[in-house]
Protein backbone atom coordinates (compact mmCIF):
# COMPACT_ATOMS: atom_id res chain seq x y z
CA UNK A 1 85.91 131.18 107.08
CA UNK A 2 81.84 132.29 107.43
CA UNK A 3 82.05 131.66 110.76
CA UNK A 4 78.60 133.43 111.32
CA UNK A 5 77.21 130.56 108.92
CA UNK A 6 79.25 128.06 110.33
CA UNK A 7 77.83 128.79 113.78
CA UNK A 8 74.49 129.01 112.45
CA UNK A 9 74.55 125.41 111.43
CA UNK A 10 73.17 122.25 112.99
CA UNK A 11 75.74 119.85 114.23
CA UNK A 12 76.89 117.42 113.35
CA UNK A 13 77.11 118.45 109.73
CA UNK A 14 78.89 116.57 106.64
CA UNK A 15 81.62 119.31 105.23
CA UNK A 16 83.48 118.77 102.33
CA UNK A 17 86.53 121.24 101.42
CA UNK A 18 85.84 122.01 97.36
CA UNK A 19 89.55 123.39 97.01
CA UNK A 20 90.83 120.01 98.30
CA UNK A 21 88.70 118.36 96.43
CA UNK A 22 89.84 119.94 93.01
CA UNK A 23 93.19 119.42 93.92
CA UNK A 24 92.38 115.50 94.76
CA UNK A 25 90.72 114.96 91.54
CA UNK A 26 93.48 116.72 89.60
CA UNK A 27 96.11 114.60 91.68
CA UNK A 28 94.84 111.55 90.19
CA UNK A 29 93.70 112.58 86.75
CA UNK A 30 97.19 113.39 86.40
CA UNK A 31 98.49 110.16 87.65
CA UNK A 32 96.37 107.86 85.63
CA UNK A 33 97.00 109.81 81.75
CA UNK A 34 101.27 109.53 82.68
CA UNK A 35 100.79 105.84 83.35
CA UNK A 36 97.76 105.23 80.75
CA UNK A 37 95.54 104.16 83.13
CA UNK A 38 91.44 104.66 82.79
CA UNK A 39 90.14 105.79 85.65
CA UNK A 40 86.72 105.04 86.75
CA UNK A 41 86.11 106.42 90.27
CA UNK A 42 83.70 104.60 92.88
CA UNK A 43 81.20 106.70 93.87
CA UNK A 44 80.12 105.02 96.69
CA UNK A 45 81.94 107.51 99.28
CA UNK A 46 80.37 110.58 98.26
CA UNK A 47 76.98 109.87 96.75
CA UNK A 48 75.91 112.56 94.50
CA UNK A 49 75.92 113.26 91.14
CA UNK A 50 77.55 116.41 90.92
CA UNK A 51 80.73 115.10 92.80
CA UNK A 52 80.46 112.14 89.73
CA UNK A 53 80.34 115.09 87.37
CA UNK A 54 83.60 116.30 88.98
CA UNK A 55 85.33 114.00 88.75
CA UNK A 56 83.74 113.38 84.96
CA UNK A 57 84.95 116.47 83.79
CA UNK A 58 88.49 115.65 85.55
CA UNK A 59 89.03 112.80 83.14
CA UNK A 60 87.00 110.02 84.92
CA UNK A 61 86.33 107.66 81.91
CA UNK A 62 83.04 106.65 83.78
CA UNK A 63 81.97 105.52 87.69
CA UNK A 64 81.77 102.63 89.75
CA UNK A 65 78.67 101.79 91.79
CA UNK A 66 77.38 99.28 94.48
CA UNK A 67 74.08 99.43 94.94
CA UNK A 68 71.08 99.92 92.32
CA UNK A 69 69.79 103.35 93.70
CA UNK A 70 73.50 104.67 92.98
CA UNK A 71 73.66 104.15 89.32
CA UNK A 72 69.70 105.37 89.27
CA UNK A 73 71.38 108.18 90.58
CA UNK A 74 74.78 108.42 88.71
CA UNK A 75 72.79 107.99 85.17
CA UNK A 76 72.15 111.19 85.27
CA UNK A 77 75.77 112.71 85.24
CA UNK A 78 77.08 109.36 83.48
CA UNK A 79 76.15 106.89 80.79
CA UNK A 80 78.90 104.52 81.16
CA UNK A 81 78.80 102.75 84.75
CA UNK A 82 80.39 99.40 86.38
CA UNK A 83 78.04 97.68 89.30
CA UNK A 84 81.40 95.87 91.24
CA UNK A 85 78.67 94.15 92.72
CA UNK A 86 76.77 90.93 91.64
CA UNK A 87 73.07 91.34 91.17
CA UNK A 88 71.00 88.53 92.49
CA UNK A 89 67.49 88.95 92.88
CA UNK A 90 64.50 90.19 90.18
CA UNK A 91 64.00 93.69 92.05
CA UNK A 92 67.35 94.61 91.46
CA UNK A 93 67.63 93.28 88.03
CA UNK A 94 64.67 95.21 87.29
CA UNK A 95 65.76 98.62 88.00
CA UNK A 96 68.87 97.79 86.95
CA UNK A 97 67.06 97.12 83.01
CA UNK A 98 65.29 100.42 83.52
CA UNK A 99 68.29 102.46 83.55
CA UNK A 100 67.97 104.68 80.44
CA UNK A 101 68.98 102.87 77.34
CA UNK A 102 72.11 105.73 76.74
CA UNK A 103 73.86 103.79 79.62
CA UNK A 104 76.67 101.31 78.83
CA UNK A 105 75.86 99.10 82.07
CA UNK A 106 78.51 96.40 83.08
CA UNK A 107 78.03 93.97 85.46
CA UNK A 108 80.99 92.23 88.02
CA UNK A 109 80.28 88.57 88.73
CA UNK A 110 81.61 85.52 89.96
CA UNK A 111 78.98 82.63 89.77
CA UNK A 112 77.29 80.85 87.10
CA UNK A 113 73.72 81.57 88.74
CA UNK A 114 74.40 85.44 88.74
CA UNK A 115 75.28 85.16 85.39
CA UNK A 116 71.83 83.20 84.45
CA UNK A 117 69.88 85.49 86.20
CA UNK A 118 71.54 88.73 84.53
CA UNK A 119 71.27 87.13 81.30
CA UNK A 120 67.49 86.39 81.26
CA UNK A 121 66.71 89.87 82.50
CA UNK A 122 68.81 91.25 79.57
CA UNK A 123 66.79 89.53 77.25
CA UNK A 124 63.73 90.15 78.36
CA UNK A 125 65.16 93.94 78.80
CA UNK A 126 65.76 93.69 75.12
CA UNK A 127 69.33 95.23 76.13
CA UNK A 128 72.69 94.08 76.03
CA UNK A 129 74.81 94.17 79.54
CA UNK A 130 78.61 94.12 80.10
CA UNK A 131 79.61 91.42 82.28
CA UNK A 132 83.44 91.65 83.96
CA UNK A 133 84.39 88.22 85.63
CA UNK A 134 85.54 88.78 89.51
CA UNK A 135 88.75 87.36 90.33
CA UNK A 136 90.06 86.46 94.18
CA UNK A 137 93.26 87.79 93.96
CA UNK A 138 93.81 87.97 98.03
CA UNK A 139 90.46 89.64 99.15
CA UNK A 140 88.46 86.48 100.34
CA UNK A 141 85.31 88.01 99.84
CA UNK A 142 84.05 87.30 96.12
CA UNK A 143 85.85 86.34 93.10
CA UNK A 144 86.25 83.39 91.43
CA UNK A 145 88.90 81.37 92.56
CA UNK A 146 91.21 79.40 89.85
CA UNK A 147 92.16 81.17 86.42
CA UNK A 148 90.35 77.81 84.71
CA UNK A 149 86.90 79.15 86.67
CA UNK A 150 87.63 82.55 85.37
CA UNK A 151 88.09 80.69 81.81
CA UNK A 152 84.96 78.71 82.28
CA UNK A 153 82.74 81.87 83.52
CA UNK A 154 84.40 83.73 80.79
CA UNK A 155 82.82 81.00 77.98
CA UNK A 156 79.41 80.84 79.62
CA UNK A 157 79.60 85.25 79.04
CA UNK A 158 80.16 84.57 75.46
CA UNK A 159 77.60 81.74 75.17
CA UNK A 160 74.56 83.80 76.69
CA UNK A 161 72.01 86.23 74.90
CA UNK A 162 71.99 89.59 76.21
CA UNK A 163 75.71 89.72 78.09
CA UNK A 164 78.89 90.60 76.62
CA UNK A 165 82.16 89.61 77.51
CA UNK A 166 84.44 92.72 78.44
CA UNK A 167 87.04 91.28 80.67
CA UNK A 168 88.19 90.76 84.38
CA UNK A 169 88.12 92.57 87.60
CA UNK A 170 89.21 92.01 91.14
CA UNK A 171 89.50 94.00 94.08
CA UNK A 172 92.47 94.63 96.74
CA UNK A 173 90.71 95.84 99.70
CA UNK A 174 93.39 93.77 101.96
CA UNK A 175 96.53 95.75 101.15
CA UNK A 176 96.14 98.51 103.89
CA UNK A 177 99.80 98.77 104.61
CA UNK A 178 101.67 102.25 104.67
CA UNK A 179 103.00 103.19 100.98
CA UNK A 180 106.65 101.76 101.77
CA UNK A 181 105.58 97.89 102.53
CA UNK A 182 103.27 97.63 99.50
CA UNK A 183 105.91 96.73 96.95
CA UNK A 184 106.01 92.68 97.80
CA UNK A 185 102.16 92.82 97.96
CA UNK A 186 101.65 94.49 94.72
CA UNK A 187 105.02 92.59 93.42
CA UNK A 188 102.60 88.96 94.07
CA UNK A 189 99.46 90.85 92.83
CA UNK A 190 100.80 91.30 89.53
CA UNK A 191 102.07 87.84 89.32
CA UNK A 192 98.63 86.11 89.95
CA UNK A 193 96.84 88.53 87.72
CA UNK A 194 99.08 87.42 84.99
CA UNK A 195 98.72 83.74 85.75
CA UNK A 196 94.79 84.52 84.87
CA UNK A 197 95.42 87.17 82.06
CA UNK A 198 97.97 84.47 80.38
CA UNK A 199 95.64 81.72 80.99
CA UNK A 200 92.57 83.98 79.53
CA UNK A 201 94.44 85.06 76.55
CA UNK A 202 95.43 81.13 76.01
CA UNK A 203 91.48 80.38 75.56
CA UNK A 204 91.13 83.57 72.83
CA UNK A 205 89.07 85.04 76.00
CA UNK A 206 92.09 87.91 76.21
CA UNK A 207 90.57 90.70 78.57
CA UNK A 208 90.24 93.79 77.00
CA UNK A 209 89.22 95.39 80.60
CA UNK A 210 91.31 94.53 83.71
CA UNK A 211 89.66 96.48 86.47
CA UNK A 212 91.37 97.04 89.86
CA UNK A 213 92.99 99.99 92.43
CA UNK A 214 91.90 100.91 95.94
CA UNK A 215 92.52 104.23 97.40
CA UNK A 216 94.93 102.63 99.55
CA UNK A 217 96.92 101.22 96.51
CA UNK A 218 96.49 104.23 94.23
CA UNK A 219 99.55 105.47 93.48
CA UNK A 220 101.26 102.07 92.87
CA UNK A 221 98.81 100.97 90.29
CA UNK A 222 101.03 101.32 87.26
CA UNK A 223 103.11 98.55 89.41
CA UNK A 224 100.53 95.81 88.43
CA UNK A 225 101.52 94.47 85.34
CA UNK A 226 98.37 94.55 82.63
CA UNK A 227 96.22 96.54 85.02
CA UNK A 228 93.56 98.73 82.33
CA UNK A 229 91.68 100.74 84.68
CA UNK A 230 91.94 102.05 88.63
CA UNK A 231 88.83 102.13 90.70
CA UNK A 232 89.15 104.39 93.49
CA UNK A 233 86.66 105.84 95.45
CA UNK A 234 87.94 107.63 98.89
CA UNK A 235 90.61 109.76 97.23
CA UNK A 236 88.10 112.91 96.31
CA UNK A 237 87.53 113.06 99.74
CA UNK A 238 90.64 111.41 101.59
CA UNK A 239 90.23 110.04 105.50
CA UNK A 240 92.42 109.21 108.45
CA UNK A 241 92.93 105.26 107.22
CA UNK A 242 94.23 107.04 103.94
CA UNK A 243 96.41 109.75 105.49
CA UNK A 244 97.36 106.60 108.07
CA UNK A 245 98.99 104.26 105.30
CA UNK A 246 100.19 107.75 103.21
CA UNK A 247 97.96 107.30 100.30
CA UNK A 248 97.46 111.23 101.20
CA UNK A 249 98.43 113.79 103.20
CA UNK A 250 96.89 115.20 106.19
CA UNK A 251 96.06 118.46 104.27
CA UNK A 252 94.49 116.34 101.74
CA UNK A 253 91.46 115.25 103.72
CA UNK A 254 88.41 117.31 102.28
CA UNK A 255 85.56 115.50 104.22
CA UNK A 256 84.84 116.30 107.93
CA UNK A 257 82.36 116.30 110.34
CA UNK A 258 81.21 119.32 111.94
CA UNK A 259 80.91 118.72 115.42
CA UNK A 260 80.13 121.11 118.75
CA UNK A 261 81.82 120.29 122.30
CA UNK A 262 78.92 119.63 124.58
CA UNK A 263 80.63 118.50 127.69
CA UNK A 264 84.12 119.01 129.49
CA UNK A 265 83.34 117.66 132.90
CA UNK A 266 85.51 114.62 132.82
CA UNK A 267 88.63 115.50 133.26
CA UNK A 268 91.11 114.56 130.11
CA UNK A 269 88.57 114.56 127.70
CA UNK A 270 85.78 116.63 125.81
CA UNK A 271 82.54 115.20 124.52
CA UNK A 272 81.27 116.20 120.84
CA UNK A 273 77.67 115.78 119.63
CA UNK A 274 78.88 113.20 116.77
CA UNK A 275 79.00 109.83 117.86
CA UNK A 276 78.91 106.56 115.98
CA UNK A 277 75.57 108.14 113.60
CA UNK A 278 77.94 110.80 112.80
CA UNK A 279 81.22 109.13 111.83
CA UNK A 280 80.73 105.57 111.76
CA UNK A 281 82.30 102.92 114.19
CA UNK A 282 85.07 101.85 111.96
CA UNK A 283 88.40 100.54 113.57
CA UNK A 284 91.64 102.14 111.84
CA UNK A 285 93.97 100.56 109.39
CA UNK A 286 96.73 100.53 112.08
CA UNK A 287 97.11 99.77 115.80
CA UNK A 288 96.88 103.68 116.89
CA UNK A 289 93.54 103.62 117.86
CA UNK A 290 90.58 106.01 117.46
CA UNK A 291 87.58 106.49 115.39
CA UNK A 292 89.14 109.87 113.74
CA UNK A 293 91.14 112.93 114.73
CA UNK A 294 90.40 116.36 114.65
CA UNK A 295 91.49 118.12 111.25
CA UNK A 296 93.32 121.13 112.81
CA UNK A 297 94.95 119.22 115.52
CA UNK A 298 95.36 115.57 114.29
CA UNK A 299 96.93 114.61 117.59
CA UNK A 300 93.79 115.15 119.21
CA UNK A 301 91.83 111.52 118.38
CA UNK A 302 88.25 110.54 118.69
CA UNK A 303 89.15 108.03 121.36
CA UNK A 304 85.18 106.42 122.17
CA UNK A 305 81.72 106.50 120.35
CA UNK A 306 78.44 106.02 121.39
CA UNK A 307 75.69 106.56 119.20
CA UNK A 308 75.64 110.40 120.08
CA UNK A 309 78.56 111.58 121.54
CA UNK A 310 82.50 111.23 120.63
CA UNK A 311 85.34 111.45 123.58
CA UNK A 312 87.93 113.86 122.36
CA UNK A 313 90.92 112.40 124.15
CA UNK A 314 92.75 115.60 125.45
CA UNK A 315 95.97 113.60 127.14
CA UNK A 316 98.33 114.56 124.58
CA UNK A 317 97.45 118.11 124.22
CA UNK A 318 97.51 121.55 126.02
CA UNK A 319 93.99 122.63 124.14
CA UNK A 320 91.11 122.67 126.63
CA UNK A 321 88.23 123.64 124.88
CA UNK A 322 84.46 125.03 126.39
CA UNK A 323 81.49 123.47 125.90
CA UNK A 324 79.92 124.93 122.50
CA UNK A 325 83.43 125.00 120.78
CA UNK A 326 83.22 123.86 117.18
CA UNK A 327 85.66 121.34 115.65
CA UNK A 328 85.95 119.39 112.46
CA UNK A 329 87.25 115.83 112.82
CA UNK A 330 88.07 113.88 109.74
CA UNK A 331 86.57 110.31 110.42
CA UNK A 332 88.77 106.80 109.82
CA UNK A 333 86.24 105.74 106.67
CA UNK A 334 84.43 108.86 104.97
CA UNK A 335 82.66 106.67 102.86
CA UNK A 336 80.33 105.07 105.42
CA UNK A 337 80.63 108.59 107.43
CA UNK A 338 78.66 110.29 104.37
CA UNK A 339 76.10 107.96 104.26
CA UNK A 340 75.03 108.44 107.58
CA UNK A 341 74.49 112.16 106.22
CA UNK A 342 71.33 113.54 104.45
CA UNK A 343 73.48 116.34 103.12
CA UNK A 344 77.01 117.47 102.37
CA UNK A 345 77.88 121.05 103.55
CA UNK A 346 80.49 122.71 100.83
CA UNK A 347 83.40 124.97 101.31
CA UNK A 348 85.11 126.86 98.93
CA UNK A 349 87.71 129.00 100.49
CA UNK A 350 87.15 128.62 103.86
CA UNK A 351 83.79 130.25 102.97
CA UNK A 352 80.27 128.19 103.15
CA UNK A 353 79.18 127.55 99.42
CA UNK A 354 76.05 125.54 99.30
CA UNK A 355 75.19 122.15 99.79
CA UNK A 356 74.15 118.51 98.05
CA UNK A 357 71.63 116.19 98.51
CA UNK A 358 73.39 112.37 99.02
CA UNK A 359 70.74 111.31 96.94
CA UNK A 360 72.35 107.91 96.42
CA UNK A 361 72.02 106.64 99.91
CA UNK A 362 69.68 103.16 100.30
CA UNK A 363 69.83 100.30 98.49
């Protein structure tokens, strides 16, 4: 590793391991062409269009946004991009019409009034929009929430100027369990997606798009019966929730945050410059505690946060570092990690090699 350049850097700093990264990407490219799955990445955890070109060129089929400043962003590595979010209000409707023509746009929505609201900015747009109805399959967040409202949201797609019908989407953001419990859950997943596939089909409204996958369910997807297309987003970068719940492995993890040890006064612990602006104040998937854990000594967990310093909890380890030590911890949730960064640091090697602008960050 450049540890002159390392040094020579401003903590905390966003680093992001390019050899994991490749290996991520190819991970799940592979995984999605055996079980003929499209895969259309969410590129809400990194941020930047040249990690959406990545994973473009790794087979990505398009990306998945949240906000209109990502696909703003993303249009100009991509022209085919899902908002999983509903669009309510004219500014965002705007920008979302002045996306470059080139760009297949789809829209996820649950509600009637989203839908009236996309459909007369289409029009006026002059520009025909995608429109994938959201299903409540478990999440309890959006979705709509009987397969006759999907029907009936369905028929008012295929009724309105400017919006096209293109089929269903949901999201499992609830099934955080480790690998070996997910069968049941993904066992009832499949039968209540078929209840509104069946149901769909019965109508002539058959989906030709059924969008789902989370990171944490990513390499069980081909278990949901009908599922089209996978939507991850933390797998190019991995976390401690994902390594937690074995979605990867430790040595997996390509996102980290450069930290320096700026106290050791208190005995059993060591106090980092990156606190909760750093790494985000996420709880973990499981009961083990900790905001993150250092990358080349897991054991050793990010056990408080304040806004600008982390407690290293040192009580099950023999390390003692010295205050201006450097270490790397690998937060619970890099997605909201990154977008407390301005920049991501890249490694390729072990050897500094340049960084991006998170251009995508705001709303």
């Amino acid at each position: 590793m450049n540890v002159d350049r390392l040094d020579m850097m401003t903590t905390p700093a966003a680093l992001v391991d390019l050899d994991r990264v490749d290996a991520n990407l190819k991970r799940v490219a592979l995984y999605t062409r055996q079980h003929g799955l499209r895969w259309r990445p969410h590129t809400k955890t990194h941020k930047t269009p040249e990690f959406a070109a990545l994973q473009l060129a790794a087979g990505a089929q398009g990306v998945t946004v949240a906000t209109v400043r990502e696909p703003e962003v993303m249009a100009t590595a991509c022209d085919d991009i899902l908002l999983a979010y509903p669009p309510v209000g004219d500014d965002r409707l705007a920008r979302l019409m002045a996306l470059p023509p080139h760009v297949r746009l789809t829209v996820a929505l649950d509600s009637g009034e989203a839908l009236e609201m996309l459909s007369r900015a289409a029009r006026r747009a002059g520009r025909t929009v995608g429109v994938l109805v959201e299903l409540d399959l478990g999440m309890r967040r959006v979705g709509v929430q009987s397969p006759e409202d999907a029907v009936a949201l369905a028929r008012a797609v295929t009724s309105s100027s400017g919006l096209e019908y293109r089929g269903i989407t949901f999201y499992a953001g609830h099934l955080r369990m480790p690998q070996a419990e997910l069968g049941a859950a993904m066992r009832e997943q499949s039968v209540r997606l078929a209840t509104y596939v069946d149901t769909l089909a019965n109508a002539g409204l058959r989906p030709e798009t059924v969008s789902g996958g989370s990171t944490p369910t990513l390499w069980r997807s081909h278990e949901v019966t009908g599922l089209t297309e996978i939507r991850p987003g933390i797998n190019i970068f991995n976390d401690r929730n994902s390594a937690t719940v074995g979605a990867c492995a430790w040595d997996e993890c390509a996102y980290s945050v450069l930290a320096t040890v700026v106290s050791t006064t208190v005995p059993g612990q060591a106090v980092i410059d990156a606190g909760s602006k750093a790494l985000a104040k996420e709880e973990g998937f499981t009961d083990a505690g900790g905001y993150g854990a250092l990358l080349d000594m897991p054991d050793v967990l990010v056990r408080g946060l304040s806004e600008e310093h982390g407690l290293l909890d040192l009580s099950r380890t023999d390390w003692r570092p010295r205050v201006g030590d450097r270490v790397r911890v690998v937060p619970n949730h890099a997605c909201a990690s990154v977008n407390l960064h301005d920049r991501l640091h890249l490694l390729r090697q072990g050897t500094w090699a340049g960084t991006h602008t998170i251009t995508a960050r705001g709303w």
